[in-house]
PDB file of N, CA and C in Angstrom:
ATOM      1  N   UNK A   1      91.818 -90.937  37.776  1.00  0.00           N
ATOM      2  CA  UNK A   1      91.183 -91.007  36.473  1.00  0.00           C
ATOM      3  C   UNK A   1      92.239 -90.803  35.390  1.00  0.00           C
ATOM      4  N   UNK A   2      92.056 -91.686  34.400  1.00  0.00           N
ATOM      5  CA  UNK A   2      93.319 -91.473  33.405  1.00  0.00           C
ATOM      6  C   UNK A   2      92.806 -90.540  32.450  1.00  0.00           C
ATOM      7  N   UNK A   3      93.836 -89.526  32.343  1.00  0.00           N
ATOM      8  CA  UNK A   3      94.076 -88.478  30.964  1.00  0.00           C
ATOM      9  C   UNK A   3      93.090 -89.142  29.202  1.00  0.00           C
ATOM     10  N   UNK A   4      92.566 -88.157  29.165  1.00  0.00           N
ATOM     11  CA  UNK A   4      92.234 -88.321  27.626  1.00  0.00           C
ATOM     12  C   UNK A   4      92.296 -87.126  27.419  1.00  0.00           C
ATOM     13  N   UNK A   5      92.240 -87.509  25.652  1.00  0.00           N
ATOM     14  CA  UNK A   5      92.571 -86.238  24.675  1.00  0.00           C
ATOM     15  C   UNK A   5      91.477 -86.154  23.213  1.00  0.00           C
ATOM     16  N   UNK A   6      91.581 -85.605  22.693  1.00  0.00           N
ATOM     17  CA  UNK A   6      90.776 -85.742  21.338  1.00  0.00           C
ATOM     18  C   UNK A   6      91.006 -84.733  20.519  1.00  0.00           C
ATOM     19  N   UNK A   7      91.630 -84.813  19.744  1.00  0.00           N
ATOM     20  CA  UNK A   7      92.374 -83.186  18.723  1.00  0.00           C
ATOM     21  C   UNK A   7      91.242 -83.248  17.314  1.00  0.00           C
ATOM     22  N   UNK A   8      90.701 -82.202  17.001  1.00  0.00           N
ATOM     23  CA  UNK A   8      90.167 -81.868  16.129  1.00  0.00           C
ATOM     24  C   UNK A   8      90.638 -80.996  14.779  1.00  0.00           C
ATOM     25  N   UNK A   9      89.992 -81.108  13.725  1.00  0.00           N
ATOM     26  CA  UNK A   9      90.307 -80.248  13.110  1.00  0.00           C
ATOM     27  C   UNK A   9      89.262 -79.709  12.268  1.00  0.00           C
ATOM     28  N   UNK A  10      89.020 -78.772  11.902  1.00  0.00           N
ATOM     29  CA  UNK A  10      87.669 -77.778  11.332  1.00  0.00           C
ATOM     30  C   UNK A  10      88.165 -77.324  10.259  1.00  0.00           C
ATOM     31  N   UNK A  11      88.266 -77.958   8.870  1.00  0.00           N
ATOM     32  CA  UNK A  11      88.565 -77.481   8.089  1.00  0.00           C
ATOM     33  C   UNK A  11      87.517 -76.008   7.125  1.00  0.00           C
ATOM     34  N   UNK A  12      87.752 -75.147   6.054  1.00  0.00           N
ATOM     35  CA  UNK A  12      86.982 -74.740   5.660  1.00  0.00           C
ATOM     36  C   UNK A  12      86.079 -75.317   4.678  1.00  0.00           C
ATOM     37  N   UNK A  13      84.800 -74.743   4.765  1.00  0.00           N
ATOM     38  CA  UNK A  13      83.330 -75.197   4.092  1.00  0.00           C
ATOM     39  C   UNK A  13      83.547 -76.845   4.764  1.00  0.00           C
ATOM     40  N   UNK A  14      83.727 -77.595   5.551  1.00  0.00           N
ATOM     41  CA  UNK A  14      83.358 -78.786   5.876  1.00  0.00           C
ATOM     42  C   UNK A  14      82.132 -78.374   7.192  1.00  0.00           C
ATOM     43  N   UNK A  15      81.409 -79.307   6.785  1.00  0.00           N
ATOM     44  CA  UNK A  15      80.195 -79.310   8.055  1.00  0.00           C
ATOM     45  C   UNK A  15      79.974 -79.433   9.303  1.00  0.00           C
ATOM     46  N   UNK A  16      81.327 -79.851   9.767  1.00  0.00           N
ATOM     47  CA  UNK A  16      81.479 -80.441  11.317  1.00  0.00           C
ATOM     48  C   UNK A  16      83.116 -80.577  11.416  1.00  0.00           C
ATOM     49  N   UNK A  17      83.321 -80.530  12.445  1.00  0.00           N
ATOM     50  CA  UNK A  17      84.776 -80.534  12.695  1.00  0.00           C
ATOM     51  C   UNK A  17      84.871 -82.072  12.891  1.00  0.00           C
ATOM     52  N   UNK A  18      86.353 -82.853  12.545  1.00  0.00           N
ATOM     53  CA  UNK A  18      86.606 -84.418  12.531  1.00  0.00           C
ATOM     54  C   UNK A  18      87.345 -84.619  13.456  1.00  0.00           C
ATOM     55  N   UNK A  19      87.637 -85.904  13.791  1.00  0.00           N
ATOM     56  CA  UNK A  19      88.573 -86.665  14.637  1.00  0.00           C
ATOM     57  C   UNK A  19      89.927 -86.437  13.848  1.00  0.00           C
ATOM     58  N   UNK A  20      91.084 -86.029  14.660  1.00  0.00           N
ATOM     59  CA  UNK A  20      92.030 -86.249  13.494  1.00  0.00           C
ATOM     60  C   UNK A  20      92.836 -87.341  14.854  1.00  0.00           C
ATOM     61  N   UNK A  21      92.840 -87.390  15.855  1.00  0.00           N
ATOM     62  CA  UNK A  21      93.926 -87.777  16.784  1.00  0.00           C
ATOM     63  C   UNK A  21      92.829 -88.369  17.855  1.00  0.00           C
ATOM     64  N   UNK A  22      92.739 -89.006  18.931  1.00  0.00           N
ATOM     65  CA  UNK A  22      92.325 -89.142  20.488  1.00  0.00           C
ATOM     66  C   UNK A  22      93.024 -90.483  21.074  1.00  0.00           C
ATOM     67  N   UNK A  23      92.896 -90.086  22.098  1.00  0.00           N
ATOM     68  CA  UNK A  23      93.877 -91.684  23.169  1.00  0.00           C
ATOM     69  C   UNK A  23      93.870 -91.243  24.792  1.00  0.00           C
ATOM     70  N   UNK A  24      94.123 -91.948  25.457  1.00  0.00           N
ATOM     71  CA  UNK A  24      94.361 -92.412  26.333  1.00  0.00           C
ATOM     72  C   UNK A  24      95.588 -92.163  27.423  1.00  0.00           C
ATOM     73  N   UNK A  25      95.845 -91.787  28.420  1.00  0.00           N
ATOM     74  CA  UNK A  25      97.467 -92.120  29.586  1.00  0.00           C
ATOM     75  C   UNK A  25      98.600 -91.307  28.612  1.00  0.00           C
ATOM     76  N   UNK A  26      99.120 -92.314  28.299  1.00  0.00           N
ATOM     77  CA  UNK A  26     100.704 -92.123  27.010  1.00  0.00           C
ATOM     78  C   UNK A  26     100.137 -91.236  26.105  1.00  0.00           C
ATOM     79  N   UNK A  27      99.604 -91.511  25.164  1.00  0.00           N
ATOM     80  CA  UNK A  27      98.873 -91.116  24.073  1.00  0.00           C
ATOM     81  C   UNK A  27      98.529 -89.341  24.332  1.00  0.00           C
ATOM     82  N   UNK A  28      97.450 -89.576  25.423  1.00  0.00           N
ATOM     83  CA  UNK A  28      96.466 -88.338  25.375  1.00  0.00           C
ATOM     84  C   UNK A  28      97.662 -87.505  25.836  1.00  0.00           C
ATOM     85  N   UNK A  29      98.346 -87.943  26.248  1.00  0.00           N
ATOM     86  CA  UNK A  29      99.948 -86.669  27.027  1.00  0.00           C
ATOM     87  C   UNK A  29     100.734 -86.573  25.790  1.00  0.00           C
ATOM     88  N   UNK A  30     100.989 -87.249  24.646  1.00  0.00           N
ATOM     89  CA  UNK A  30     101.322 -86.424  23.650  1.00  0.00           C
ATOM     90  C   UNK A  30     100.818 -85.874  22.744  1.00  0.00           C
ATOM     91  N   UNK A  31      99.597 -86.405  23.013  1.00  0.00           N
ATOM     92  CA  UNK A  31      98.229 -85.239  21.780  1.00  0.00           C
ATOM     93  C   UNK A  31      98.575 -83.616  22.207  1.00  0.00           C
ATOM     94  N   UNK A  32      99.209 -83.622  23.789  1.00  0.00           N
ATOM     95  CA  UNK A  32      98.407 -82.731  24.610  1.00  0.00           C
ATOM     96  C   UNK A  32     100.064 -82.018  24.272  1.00  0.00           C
ATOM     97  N   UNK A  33     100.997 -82.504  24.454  1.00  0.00           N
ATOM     98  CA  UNK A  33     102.023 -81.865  23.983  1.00  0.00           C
ATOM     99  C   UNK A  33     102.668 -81.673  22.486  1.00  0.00           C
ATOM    100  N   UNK A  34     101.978 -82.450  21.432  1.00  0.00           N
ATOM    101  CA  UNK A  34     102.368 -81.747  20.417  1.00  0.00           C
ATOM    102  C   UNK A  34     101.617 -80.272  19.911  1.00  0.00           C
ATOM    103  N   UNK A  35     100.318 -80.474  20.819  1.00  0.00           N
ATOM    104  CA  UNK A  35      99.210 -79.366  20.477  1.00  0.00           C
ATOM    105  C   UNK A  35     100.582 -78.201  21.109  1.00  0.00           C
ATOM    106  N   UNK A  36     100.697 -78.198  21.944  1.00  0.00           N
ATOM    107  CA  UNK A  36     101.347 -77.197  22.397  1.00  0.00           C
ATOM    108  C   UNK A  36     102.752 -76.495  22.077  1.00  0.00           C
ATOM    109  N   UNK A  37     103.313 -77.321  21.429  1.00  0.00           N
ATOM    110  CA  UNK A  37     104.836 -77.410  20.158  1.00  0.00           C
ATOM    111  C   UNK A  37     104.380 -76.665  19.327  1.00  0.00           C
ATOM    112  N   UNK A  38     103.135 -77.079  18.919  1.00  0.00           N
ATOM    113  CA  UNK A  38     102.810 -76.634  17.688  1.00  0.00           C
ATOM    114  C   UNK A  38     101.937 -75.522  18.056  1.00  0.00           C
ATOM    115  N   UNK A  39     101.639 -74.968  19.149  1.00  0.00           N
ATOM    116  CA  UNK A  39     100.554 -73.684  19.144  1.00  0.00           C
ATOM    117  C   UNK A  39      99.347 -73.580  18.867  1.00  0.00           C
ATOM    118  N   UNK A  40      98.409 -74.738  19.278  1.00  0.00           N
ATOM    119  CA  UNK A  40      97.655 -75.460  19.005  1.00  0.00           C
ATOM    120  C   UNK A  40      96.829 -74.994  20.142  1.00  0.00           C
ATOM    121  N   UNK A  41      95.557 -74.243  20.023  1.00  0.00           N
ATOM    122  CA  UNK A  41      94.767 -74.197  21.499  1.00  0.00           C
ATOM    123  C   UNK A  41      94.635 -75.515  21.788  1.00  0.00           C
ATOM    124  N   UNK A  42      94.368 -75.730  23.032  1.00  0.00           N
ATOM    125  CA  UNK A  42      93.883 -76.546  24.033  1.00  0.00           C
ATOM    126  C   UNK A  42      93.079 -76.228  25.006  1.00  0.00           C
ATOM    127  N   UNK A  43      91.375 -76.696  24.669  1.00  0.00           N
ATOM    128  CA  UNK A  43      90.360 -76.475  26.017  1.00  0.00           C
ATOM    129  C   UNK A  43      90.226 -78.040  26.832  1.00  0.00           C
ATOM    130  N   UNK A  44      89.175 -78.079  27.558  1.00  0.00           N
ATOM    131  CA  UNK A  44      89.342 -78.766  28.639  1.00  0.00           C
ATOM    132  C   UNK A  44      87.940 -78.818  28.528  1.00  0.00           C
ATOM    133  N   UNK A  45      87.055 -79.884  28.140  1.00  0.00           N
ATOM    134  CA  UNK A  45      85.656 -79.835  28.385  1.00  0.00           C
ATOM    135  C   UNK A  45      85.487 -81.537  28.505  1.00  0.00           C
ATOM    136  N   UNK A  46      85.324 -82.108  29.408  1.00  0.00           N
ATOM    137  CA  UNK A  46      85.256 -83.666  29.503  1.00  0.00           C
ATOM    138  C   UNK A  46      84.095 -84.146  29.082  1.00  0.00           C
ATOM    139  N   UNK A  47      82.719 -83.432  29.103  1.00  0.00           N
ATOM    140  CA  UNK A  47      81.816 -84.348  28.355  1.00  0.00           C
ATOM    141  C   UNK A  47      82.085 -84.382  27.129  1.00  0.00           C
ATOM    142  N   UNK A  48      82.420 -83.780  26.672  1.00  0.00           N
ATOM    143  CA  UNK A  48      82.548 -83.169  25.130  1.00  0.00           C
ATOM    144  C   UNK A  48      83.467 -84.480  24.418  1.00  0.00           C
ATOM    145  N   UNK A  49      84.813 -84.915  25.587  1.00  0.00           N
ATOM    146  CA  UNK A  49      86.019 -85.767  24.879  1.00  0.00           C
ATOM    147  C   UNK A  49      85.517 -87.272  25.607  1.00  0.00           C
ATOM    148  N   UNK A  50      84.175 -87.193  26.404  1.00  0.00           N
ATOM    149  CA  UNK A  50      83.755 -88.537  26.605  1.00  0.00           C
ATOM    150  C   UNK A  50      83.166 -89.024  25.492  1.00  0.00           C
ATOM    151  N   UNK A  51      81.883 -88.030  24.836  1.00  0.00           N
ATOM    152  CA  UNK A  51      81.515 -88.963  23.633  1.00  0.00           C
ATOM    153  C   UNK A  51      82.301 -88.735  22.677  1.00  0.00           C
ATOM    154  N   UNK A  52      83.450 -87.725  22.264  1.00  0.00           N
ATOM    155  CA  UNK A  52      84.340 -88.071  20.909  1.00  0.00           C
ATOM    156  C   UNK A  52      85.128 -89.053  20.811  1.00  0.00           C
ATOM    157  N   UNK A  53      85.896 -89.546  22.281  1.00  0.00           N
ATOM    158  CA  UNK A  53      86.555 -90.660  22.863  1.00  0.00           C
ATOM    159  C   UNK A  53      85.279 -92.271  22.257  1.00  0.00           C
ATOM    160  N   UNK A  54      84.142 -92.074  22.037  1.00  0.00           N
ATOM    161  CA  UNK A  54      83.797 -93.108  21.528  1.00  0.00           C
ATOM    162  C   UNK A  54      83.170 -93.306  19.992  1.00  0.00           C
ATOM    163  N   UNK A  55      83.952 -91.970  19.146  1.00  0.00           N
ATOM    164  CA  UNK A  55      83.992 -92.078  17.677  1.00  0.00           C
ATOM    165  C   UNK A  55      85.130 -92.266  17.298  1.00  0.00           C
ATOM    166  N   UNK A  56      85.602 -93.060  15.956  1.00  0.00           N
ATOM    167  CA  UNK A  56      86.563 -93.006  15.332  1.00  0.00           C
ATOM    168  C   UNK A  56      87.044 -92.161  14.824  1.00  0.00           C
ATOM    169  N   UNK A  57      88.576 -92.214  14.770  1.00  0.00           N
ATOM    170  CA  UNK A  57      89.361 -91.230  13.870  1.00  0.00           C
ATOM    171  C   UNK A  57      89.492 -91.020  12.595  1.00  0.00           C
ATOM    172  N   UNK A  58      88.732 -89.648  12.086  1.00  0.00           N
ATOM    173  CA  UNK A  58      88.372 -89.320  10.692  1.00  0.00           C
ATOM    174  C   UNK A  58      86.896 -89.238  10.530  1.00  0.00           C
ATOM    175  N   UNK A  59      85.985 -89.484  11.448  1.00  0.00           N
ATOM    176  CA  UNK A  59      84.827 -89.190  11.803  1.00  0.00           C
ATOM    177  C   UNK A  59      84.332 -87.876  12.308  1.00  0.00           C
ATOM    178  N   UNK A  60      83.428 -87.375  11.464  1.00  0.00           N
ATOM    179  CA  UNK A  60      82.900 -86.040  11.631  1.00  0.00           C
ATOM    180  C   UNK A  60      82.646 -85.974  13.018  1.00  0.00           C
ATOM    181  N   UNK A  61      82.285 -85.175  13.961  1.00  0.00           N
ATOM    182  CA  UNK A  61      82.177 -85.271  15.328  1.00  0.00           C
ATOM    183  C   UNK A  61      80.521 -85.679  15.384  1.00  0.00           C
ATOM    184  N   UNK A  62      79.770 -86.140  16.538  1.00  0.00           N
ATOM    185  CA  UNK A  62      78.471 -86.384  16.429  1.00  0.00           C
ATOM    186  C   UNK A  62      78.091 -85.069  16.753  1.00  0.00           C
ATOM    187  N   UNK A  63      76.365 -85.094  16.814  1.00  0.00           N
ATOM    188  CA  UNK A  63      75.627 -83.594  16.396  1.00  0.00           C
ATOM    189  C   UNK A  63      75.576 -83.198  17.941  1.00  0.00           C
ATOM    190  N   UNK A  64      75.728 -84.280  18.797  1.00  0.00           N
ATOM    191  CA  UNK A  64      75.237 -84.056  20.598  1.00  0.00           C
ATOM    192  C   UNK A  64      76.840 -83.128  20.507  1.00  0.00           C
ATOM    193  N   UNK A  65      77.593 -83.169  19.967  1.00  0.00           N
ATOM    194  CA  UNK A  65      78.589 -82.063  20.557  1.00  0.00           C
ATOM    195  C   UNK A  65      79.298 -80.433  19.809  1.00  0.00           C
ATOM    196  N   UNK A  66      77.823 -80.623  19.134  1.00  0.00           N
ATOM    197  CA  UNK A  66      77.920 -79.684  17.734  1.00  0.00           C
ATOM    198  C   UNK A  66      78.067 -77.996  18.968  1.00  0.00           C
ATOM    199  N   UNK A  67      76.987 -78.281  19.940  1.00  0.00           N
ATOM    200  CA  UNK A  67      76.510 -76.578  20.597  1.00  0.00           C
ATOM    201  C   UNK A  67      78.147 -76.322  21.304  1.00  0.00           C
ATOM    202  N   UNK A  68      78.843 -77.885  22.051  1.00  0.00           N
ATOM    203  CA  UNK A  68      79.417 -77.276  23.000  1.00  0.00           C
ATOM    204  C   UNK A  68      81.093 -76.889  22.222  1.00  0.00           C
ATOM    205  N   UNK A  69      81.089 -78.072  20.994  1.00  0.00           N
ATOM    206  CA  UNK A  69      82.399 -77.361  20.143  1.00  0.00           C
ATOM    207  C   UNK A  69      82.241 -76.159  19.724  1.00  0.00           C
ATOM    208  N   UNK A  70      80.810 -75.472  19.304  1.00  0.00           N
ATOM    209  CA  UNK A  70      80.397 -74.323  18.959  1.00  0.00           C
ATOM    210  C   UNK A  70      81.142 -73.138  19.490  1.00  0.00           C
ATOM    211  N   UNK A  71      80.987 -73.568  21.232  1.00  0.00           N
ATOM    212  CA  UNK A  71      81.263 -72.581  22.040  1.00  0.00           C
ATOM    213  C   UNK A  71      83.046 -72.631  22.699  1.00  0.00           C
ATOM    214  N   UNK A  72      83.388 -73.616  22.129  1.00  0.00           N
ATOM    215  CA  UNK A  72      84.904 -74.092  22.433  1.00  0.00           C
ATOM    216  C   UNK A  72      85.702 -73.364  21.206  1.00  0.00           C
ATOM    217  N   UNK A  73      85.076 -73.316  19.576  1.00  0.00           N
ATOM    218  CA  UNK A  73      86.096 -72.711  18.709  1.00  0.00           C
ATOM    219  C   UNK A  73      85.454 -71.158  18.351  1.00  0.00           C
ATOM    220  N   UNK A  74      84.229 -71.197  19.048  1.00  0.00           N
ATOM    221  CA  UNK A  74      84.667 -69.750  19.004  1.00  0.00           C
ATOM    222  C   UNK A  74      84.948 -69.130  20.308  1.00  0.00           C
ATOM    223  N   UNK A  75      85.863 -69.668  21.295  1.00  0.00           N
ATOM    224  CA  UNK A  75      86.510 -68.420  22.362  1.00  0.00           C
ATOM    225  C   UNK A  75      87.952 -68.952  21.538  1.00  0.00           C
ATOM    226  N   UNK A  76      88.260 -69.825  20.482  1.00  0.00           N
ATOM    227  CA  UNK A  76      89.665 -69.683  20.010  1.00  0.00           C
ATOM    228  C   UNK A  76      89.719 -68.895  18.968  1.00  0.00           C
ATOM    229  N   UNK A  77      88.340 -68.750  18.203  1.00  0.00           N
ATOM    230  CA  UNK A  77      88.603 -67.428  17.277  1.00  0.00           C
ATOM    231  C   UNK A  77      88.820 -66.295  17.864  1.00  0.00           C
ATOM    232  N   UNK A  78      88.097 -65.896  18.834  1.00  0.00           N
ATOM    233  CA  UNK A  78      88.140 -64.470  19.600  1.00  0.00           C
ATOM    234  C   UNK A  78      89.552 -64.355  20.458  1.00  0.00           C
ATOM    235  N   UNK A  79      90.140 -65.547  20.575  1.00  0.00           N
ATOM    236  CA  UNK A  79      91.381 -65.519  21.247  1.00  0.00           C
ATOM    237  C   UNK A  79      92.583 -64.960  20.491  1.00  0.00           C
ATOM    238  N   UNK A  80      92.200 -65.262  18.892  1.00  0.00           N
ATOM    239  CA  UNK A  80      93.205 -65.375  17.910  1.00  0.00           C
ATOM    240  C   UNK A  80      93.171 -63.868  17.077  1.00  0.00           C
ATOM    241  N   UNK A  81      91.614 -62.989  17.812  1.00  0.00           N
ATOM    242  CA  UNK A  81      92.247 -61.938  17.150  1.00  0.00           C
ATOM    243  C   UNK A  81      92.907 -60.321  17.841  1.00  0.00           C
TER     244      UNK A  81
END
């Protein structure tokens, strides 16, 4: 099965976290290593990057993945303090 990726970003007072990055093989292996250059958590939830993998980049995330990002940025808040 080939590698995917999907990098987000949650800015403040915005409503939903967006697409800023996602790809494929090549791609998803340097999403996956600049996250990590840069200190960037990285989780691992594949339904979650199956349907973001079929929104565009700069697109708010859809609402079907609102509960499980829910539960993805906050074990990175609790990680971060």
């Amino acid at each position: 099965m080939e590698q995917k990726a999907v990098a987000l970003k949650y800015p403040k007072n915005a409503f939903a976290p967006f697409i800023t990055a996602k790809g494929t093989g090549l791609t998803a292996k340097k999403i996956l290593e600049l996250a990590e250059k840069n200190n960037i958590p990285v989780k691992i939830e594949d339904s979650a990057v199956e349907i973001l993998m079929s929104q565009d980049i700069g697109d708010a995330v859809s609402e079907e993945t609102w509960e499980v990002l829910a539960i993805i940025f906050s074990s990175i808040l609790q990680n971060e303090v």
